[in-house]
C-alpha atoms as a PDB file:
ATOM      1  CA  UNK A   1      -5.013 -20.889 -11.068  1.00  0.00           C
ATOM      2  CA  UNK A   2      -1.433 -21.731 -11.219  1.00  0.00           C
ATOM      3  CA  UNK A   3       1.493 -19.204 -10.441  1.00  0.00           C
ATOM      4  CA  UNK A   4       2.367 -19.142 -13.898  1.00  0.00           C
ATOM      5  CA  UNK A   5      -1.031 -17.520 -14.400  1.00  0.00           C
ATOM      6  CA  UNK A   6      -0.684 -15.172 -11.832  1.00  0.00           C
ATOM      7  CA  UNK A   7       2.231 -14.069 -13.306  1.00  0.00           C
ATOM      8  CA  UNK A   8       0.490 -13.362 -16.650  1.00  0.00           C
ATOM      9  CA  UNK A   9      -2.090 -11.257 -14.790  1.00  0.00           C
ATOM     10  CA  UNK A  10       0.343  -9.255 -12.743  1.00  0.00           C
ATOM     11  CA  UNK A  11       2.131  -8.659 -16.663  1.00  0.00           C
ATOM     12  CA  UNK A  12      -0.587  -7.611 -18.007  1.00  0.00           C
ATOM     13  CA  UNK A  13      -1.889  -5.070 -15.402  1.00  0.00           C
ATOM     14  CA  UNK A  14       1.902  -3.818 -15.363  1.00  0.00           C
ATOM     15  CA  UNK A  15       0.997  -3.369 -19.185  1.00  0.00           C
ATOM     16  CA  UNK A  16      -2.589  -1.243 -18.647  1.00  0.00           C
ATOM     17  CA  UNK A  17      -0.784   0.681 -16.204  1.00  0.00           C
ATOM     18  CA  UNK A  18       1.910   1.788 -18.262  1.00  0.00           C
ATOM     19  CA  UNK A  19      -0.491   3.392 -20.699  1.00  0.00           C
ATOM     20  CA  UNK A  20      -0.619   5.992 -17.930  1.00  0.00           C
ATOM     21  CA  UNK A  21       2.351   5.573 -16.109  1.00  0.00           C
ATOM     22  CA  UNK A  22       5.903   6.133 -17.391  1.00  0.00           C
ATOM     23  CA  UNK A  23       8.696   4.169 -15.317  1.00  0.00           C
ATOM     24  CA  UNK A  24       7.525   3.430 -11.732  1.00  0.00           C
ATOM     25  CA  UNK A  25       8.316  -0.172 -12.206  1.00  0.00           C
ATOM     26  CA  UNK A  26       9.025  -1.177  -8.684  1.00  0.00           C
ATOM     27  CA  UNK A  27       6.157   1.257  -6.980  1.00  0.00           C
ATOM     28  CA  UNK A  28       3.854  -0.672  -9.527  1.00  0.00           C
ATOM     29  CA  UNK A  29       5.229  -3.982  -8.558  1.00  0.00           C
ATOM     30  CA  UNK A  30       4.886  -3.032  -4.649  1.00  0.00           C
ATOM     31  CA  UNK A  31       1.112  -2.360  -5.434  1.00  0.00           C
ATOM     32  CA  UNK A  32       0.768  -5.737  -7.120  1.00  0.00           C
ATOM     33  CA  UNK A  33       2.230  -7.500  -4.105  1.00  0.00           C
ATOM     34  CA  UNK A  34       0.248  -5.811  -1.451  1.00  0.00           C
ATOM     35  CA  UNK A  35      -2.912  -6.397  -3.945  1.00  0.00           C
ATOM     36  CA  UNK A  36      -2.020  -9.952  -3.928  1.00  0.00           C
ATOM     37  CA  UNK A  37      -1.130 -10.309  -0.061  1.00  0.00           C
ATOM     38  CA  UNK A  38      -4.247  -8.245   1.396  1.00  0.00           C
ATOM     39  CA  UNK A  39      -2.589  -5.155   2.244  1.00  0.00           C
ATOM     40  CA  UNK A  40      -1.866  -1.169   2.050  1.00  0.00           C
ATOM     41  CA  UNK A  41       0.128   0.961   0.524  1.00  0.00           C
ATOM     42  CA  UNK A  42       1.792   4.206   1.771  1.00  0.00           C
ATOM     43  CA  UNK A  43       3.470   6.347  -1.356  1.00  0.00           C
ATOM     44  CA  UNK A  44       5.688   9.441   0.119  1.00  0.00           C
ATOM     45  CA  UNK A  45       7.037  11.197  -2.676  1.00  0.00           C
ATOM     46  CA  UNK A  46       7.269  14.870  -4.029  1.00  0.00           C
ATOM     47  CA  UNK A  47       4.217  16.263  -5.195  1.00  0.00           C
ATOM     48  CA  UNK A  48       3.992  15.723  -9.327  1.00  0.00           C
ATOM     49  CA  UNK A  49       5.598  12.125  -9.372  1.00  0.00           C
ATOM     50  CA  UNK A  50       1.983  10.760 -10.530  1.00  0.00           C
ATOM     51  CA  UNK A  51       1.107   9.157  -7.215  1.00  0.00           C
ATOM     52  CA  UNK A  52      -2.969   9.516  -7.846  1.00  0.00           C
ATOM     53  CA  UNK A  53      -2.660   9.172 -11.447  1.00  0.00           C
ATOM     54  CA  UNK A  54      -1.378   6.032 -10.277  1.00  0.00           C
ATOM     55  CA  UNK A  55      -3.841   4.761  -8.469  1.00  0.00           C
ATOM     56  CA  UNK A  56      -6.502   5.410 -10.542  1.00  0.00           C
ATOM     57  CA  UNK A  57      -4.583   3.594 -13.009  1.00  0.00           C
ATOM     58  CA  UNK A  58      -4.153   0.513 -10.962  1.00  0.00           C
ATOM     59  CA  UNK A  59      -7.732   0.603  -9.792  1.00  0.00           C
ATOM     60  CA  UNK A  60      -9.113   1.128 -13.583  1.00  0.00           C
ATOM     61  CA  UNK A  61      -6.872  -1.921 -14.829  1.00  0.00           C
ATOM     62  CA  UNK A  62      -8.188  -3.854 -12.008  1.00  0.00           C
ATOM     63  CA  UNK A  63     -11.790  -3.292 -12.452  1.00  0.00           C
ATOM     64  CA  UNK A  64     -12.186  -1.861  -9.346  1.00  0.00           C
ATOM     65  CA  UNK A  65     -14.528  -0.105  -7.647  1.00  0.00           C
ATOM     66  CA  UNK A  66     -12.246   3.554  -7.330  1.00  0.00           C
ATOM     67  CA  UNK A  67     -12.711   5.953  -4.062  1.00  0.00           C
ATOM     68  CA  UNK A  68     -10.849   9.241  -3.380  1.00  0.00           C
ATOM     69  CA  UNK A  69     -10.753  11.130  -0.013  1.00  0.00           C
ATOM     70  CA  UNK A  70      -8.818  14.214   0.310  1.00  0.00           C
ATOM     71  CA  UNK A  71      -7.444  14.613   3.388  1.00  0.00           C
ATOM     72  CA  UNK A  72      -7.693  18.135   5.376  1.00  0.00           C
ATOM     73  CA  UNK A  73      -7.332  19.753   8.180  1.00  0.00           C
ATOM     74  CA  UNK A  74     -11.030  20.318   8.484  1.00  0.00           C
ATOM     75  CA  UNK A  75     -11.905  16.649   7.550  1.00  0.00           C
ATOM     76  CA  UNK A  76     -14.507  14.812   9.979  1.00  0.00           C
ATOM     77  CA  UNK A  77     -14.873  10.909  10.618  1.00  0.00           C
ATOM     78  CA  UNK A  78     -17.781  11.370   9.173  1.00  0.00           C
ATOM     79  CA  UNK A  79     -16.538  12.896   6.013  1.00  0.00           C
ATOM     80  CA  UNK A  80     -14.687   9.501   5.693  1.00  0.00           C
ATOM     81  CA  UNK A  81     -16.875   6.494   7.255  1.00  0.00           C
ATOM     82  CA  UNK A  82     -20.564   8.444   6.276  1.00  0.00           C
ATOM     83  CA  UNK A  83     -23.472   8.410   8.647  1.00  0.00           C
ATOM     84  CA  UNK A  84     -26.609   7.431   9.794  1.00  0.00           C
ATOM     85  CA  UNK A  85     -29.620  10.680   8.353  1.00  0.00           C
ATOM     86  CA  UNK A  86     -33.157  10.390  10.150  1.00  0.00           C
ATOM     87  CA  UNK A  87     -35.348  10.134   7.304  1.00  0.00           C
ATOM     88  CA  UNK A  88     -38.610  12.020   8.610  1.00  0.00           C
ATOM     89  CA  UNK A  89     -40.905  10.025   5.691  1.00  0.00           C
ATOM     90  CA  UNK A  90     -40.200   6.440   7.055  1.00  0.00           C
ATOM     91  CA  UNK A  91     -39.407   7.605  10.596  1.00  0.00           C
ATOM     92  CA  UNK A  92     -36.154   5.432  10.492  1.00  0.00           C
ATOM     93  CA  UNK A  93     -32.352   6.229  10.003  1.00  0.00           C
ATOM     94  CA  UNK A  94     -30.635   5.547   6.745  1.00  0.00           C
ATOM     95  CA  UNK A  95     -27.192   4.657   6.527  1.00  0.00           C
ATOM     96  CA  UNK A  96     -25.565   7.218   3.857  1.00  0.00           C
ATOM     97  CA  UNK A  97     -22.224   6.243   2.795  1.00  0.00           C
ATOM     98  CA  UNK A  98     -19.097   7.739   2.958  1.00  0.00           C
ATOM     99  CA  UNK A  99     -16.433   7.447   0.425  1.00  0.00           C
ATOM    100  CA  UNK A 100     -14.882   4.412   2.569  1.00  0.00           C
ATOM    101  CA  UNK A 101     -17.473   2.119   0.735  1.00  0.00           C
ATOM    102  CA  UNK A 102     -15.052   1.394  -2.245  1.00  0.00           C
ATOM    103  CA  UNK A 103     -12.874  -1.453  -2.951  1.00  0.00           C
ATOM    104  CA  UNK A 104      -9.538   0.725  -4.025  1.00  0.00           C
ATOM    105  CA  UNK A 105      -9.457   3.966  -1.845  1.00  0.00           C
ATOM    106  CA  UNK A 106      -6.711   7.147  -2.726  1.00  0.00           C
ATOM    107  CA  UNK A 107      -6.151   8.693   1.211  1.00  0.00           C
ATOM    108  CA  UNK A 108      -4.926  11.934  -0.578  1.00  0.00           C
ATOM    109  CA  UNK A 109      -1.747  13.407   1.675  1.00  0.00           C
ATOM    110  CA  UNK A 110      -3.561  11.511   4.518  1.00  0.00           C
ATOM    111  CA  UNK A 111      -0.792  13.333   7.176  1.00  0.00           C
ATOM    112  CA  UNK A 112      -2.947  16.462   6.778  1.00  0.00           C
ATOM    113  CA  UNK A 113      -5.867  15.479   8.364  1.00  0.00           C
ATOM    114  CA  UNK A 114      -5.789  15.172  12.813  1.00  0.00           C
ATOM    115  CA  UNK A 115      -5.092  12.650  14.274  1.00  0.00           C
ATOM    116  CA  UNK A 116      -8.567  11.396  15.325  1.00  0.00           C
ATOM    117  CA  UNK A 117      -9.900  11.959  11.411  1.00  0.00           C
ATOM    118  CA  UNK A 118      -6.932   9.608  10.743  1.00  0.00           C
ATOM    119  CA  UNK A 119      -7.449   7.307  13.088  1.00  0.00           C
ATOM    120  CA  UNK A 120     -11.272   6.450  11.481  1.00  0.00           C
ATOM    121  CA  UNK A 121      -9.383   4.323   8.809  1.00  0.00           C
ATOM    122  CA  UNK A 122      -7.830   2.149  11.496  1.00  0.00           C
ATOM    123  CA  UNK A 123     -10.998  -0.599  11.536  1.00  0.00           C
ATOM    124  CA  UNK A 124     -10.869  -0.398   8.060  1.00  0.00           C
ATOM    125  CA  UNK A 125      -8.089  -1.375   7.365  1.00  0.00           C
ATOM    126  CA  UNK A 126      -7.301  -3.800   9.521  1.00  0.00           C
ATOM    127  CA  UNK A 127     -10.633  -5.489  10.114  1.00  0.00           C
ATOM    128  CA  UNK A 128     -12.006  -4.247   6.571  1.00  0.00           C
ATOM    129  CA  UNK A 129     -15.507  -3.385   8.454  1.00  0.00           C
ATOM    130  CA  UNK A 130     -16.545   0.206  10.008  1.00  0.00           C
ATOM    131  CA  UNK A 131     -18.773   0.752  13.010  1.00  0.00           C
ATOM    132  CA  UNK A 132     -20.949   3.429  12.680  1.00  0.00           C
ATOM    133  CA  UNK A 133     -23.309   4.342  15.961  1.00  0.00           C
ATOM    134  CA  UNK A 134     -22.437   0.561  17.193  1.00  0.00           C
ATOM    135  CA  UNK A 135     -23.861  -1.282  14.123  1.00  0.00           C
ATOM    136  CA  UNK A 136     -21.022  -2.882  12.418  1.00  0.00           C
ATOM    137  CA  UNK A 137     -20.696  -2.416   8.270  1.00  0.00           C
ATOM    138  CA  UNK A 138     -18.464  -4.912   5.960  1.00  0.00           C
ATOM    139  CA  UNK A 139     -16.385  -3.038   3.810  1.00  0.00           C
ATOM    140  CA  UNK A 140     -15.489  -5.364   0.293  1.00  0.00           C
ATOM    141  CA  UNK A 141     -12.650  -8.368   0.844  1.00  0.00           C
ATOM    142  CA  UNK A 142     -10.663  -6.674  -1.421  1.00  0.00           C
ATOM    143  CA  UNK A 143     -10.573  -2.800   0.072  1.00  0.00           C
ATOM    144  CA  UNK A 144      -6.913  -1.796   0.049  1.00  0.00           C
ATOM    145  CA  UNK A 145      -6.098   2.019   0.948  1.00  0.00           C
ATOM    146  CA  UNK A 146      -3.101   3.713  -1.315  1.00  0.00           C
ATOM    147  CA  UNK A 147      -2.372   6.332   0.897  1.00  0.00           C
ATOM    148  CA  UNK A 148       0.436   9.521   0.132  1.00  0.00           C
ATOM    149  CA  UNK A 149       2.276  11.510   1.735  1.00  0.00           C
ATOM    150  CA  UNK A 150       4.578  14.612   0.573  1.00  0.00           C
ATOM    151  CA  UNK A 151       7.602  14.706   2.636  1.00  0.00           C
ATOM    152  CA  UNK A 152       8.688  18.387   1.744  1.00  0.00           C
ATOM    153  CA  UNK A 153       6.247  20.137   3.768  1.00  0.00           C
ATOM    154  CA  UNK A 154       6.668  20.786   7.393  1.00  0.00           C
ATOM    155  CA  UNK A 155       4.108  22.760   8.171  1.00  0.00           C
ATOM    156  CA  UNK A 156       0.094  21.953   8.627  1.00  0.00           C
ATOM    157  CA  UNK A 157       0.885  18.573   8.490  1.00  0.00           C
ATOM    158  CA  UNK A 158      -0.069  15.613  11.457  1.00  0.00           C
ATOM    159  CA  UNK A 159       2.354  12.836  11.333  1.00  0.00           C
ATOM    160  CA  UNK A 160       0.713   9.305  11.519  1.00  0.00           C
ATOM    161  CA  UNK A 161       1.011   7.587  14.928  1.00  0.00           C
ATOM    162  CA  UNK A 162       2.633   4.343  15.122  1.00  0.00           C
ATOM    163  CA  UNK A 163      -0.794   2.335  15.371  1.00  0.00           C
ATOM    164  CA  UNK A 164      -1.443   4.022  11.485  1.00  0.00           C
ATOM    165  CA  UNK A 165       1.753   3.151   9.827  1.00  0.00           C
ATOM    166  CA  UNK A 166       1.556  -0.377  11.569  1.00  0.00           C
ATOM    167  CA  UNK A 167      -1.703  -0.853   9.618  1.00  0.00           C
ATOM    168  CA  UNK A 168       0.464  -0.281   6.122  1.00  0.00           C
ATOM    169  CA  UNK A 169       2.116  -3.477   4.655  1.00  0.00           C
ATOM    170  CA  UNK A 170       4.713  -1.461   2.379  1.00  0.00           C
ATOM    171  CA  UNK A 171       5.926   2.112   2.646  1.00  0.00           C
ATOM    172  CA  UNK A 172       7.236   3.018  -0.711  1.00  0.00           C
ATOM    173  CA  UNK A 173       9.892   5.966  -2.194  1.00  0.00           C
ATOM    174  CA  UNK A 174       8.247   7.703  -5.060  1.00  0.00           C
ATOM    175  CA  UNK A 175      11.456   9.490  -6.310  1.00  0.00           C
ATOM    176  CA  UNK A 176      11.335  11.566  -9.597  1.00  0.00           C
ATOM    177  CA  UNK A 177      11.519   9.606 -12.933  1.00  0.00           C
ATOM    178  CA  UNK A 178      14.783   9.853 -14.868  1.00  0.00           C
ATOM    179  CA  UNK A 179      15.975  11.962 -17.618  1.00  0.00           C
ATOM    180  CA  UNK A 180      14.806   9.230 -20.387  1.00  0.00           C
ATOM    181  CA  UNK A 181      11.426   8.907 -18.968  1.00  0.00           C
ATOM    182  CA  UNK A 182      10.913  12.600 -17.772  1.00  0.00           C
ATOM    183  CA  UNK A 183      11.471  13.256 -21.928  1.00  0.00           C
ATOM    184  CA  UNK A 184       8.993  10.412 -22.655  1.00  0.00           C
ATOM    185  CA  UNK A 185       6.310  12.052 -19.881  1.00  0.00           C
ATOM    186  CA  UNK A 186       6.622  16.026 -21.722  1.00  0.00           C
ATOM    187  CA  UNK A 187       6.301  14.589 -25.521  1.00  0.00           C
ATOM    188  CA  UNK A 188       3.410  12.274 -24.264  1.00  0.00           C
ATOM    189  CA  UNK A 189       2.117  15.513 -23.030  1.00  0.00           C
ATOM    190  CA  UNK A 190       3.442  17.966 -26.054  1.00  0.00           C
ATOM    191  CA  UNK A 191       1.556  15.322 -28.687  1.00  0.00           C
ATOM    192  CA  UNK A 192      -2.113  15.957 -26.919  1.00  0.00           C
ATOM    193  CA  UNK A 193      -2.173  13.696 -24.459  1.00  0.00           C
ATOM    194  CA  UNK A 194      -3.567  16.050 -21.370  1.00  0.00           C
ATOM    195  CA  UNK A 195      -6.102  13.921 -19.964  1.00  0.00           C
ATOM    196  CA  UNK A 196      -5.734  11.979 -17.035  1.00  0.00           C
ATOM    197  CA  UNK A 197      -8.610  10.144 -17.081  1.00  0.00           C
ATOM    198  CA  UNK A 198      -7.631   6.244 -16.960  1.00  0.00           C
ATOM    199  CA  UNK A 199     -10.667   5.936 -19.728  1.00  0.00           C
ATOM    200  CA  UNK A 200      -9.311   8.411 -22.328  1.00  0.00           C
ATOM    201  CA  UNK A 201      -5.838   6.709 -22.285  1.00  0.00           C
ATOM    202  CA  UNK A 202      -7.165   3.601 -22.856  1.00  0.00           C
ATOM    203  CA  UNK A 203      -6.703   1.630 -20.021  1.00  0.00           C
ATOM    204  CA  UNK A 204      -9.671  -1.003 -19.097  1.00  0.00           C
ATOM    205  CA  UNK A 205     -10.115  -3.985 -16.714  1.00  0.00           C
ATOM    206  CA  UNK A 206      -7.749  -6.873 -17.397  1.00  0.00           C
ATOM    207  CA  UNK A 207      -9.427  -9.118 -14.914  1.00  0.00           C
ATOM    208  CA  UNK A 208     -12.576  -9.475 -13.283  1.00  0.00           C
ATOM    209  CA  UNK A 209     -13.765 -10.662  -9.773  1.00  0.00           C
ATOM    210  CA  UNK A 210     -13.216 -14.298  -9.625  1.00  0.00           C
ATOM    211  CA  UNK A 211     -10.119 -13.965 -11.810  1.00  0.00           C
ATOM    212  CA  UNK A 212      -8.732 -11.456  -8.859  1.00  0.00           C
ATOM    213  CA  UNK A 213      -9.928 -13.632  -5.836  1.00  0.00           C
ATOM    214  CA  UNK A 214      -8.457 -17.233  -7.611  1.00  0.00           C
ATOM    215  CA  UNK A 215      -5.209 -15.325  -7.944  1.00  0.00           C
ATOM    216  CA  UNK A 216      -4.908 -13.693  -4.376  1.00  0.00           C
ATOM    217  CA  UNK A 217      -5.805 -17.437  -3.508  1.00  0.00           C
ATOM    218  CA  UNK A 218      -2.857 -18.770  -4.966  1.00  0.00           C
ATOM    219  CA  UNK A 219      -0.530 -16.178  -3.590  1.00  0.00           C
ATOM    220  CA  UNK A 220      -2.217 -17.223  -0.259  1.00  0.00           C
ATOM    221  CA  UNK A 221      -1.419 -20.655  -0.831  1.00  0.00           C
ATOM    222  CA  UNK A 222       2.257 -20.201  -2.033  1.00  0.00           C
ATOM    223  CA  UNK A 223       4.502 -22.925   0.315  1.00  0.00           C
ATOM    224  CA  UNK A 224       6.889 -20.828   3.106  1.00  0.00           C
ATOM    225  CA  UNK A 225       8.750 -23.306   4.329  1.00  0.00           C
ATOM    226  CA  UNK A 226       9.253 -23.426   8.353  1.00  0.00           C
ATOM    227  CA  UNK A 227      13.343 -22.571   7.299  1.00  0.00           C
ATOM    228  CA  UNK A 228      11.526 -19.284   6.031  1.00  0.00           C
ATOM    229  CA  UNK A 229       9.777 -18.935   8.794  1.00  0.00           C
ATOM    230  CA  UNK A 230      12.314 -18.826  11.364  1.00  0.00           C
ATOM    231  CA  UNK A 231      14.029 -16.288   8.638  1.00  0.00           C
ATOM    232  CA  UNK A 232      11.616 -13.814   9.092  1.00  0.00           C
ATOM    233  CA  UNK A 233      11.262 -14.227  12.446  1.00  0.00           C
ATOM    234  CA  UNK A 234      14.745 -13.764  13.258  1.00  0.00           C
ATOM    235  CA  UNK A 235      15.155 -10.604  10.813  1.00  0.00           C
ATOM    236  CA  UNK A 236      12.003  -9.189  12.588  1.00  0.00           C
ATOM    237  CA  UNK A 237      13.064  -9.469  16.160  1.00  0.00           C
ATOM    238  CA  UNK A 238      16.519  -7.817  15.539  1.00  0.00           C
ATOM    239  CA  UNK A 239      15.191  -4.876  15.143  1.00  0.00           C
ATOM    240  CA  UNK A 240      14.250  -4.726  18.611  1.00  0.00           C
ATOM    241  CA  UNK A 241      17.816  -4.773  20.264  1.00  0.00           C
ATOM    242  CA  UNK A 242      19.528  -2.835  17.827  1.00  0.00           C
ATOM    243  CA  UNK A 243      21.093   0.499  19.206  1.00  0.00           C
ATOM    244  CA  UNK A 244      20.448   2.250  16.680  1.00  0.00           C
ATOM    245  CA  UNK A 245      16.952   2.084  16.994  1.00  0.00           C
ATOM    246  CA  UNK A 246      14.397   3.428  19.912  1.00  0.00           C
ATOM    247  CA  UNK A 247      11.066   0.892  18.290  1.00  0.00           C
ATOM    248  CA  UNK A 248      11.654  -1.906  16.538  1.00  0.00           C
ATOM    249  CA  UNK A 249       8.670  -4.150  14.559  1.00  0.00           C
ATOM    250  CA  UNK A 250       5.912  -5.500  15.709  1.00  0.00           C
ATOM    251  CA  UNK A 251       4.417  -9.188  15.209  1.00  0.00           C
ATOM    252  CA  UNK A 252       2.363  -7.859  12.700  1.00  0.00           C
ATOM    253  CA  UNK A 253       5.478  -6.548  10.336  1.00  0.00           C
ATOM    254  CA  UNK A 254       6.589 -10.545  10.580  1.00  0.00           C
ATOM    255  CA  UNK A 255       3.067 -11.932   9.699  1.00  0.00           C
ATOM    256  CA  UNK A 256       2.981  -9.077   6.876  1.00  0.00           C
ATOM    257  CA  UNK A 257       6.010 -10.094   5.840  1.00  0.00           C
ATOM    258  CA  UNK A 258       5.760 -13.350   4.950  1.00  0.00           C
ATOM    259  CA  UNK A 259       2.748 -12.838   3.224  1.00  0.00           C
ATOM    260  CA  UNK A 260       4.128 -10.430   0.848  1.00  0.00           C
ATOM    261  CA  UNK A 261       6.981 -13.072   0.332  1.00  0.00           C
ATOM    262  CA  UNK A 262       4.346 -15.595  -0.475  1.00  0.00           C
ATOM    263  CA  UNK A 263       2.891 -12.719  -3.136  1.00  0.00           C
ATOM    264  CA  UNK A 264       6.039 -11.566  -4.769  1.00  0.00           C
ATOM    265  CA  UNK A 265       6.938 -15.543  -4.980  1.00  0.00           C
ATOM    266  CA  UNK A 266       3.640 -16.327  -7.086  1.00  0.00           C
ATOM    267  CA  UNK A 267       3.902 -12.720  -9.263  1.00  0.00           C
ATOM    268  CA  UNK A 268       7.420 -14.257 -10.441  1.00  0.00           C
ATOM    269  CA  UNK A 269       5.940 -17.644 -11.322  1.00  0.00           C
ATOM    270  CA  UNK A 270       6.409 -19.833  -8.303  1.00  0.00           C
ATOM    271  CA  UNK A 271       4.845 -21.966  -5.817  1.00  0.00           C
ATOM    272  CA  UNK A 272       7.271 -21.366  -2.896  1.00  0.00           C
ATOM    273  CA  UNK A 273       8.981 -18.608  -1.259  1.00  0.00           C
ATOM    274  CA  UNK A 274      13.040 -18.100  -1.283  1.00  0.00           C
ATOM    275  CA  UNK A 275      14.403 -15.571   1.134  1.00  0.00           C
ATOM    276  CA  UNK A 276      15.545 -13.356  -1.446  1.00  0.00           C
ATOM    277  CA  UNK A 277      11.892 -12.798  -1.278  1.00  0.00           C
ATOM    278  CA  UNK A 278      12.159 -11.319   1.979  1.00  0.00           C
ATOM    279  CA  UNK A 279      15.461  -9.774   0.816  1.00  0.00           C
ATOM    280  CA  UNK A 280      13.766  -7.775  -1.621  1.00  0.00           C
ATOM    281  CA  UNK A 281      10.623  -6.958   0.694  1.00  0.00           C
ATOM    282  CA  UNK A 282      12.163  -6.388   4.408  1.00  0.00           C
ATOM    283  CA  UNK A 283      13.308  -2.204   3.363  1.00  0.00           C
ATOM    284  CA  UNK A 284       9.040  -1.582   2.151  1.00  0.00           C
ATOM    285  CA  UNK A 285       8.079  -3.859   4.904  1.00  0.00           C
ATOM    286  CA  UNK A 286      10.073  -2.225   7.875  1.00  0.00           C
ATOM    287  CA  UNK A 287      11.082   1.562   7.304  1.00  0.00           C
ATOM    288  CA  UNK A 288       8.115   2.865   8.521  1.00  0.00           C
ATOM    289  CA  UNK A 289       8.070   1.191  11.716  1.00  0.00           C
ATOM    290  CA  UNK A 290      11.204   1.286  12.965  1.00  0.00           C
ATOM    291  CA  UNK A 291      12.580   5.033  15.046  1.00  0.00           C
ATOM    292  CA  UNK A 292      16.099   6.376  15.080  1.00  0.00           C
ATOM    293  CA  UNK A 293      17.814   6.813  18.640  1.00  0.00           C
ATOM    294  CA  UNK A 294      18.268  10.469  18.707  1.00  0.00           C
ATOM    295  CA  UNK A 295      22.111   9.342  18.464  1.00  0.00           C
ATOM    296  CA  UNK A 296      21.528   7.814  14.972  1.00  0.00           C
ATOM    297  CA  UNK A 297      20.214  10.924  13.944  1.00  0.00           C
ATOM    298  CA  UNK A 298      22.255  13.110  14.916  1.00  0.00           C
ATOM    299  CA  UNK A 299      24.780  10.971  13.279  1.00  0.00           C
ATOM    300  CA  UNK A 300      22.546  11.085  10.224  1.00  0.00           C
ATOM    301  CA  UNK A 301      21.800   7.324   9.903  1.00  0.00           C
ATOM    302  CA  UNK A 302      19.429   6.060   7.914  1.00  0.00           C
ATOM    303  CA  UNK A 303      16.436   3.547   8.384  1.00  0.00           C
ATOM    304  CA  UNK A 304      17.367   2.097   5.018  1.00  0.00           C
ATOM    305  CA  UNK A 305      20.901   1.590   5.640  1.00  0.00           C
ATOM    306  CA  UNK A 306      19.978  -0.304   9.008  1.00  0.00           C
ATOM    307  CA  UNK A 307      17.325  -2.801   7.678  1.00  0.00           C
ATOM    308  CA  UNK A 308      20.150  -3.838   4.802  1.00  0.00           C
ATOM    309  CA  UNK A 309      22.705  -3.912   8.076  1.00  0.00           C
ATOM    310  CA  UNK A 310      20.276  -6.253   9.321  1.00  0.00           C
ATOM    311  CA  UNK A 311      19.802  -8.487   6.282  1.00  0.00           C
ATOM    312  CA  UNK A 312      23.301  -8.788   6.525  1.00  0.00           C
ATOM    313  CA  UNK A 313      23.637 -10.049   9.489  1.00  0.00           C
ATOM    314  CA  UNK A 314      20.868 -12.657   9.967  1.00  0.00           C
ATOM    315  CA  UNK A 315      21.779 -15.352   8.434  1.00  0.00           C
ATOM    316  CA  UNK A 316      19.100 -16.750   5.631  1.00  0.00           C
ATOM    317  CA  UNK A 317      18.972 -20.582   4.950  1.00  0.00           C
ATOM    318  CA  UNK A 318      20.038 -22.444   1.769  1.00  0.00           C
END
């Protein structure tokens, strides 16, 4: 598969999608690139902006296998990962399944769950595999968590530790859809369209399988040239001296990074990565890792306004 096709396959699940999904474009294309690169996906946004609708969307249009956990405060590990029954007939334990065994799974306002419920996803979504009474279980090579968030509410609500976020590739900004596309959303609505089912508005699979695993292959595959490299590296480690900022990223927001460079590069049709790339990637890739001195705050900066500082400043290669 060439990048040309994987182009035509990220257009065409942009076009199943919008059967469902009115505007969105750059949440949609942030899903595509963390499909394509291997990682996850944390939506904050008010409640109503579509965010499940969303991803049942994407995983319908993908043809894959769909999972839904909503989070709560009374929610157990073994709500999430399953566990192992005693089955008095054959005298043996039987593994039964949580909802974790999925390929696409919706973490439902995951920040209202404890901290130890949330912290079950952590193998999972690093390692894609879940230990269960020390017997290791592979979860599918392409489980990817879409996990939201509703940044209104205060209380009843347990933020996620660092060691969480730092297992998401992109945190994205679900804002409210514009005046134009708010209209189109109420006369979709107003002409009978009140399902939500991906099925009865007419989105199906656009790919299968192998399709999906030749094209994550050639996003893998897409060159990054050492020039890049040192970009990346150098944009990565200045958030670590900055004032401004208490954490900066880790290794892991570099090696993420770069891989979503190499994805967005092959979704627009090419075999190599430009640092507009990481441009366009470093705000998703780095707001959720990065902590305001309590002087920044009370001077009400903003993480957004200090990664584009950043960009600014490191200088990219020609």
């Amino acid at each position: 598969m060439t990048p040309d096709d994987v182009r035509a396959l990220a257009s065409a699940i942009r076009g199943e999608v919008a059967k469902a999904i009115v505007g969105q474009e750059p949440v949609i294309d942030h899903l595509l690139i963390a499909l394509f690169a291997g990682g996850h996906v944390l939506l904050e946004g008010p409640p109503g902006t579509a965010k499940t609708l969303l991803a049942q969307s994407f995983a319908a249009a993908l043809g894959l296998d769909y999972g839904r956990i909503q989070f709560t405060p009374d929610l157990l590990p073994g709500d999430i990962l399953g566990s192992n029954l005693f089955n008095f007939q054959t005298s043996q334990f039987t593994l039964t399944r949580g909802p974790i065994f999925c390929e696409l799974l919706l973490a439902d306002e995951i920040n209202r769950t404890p901290p130890k419920t949330q912290a079950a996803l952590l193998e999972a979504m690093q390692e894609r595999r879940i230990t269960l009474d020390g017997t290791g279980h592979r979860l599918s090579d392409r489980f990817t968590v879409i996990a939201t968030q509703n940044p209104i509410e205060s209380q009843g609500v347990y933020p996620l530790p660092e060691a969480q976020l730092d297992r998401f590739l992109f945190k994205v900004l679900v804002d409210y859809p514009d005046a134009a596309e708010e209209a189109r959303i109420v006369r979709r609505h107003a002409q009978g369209g009140t399902s939500l089912r991906p099925a009865d508005l007419g989105i199906g699979a656009v790919t299968d399988a192998g399709q999906l695993g030749a094209a994550i292959a050639t996003a893998g595959a897409v060159t990054l040239a050492d020039s890049v490299i040192d970009y990346i590296v150098r944009l990565v480690r200045a958030t670590r001296g900055n004032a401004d900022l208490v954490s900066g990223a880790s290794p892991r927001a570099a090696v993420l990074l770069a891989g979503a460079a190499r994805a967005r590069a092959a979704l627009d049709g090419r075999d190599y990565v430009v640092p507009d790339d990481v441009k366009a990637l470093a705000t998703a890739v780095l707001r959720h890792r990065l902590l305001l001195s309590p002087t920044a705050e009370i001077e009400g900066r903003a993480i957004e306004a200090i990664v584009a500082e950043l960009v600014t400043r490191t200088e990219a290669p020609r």
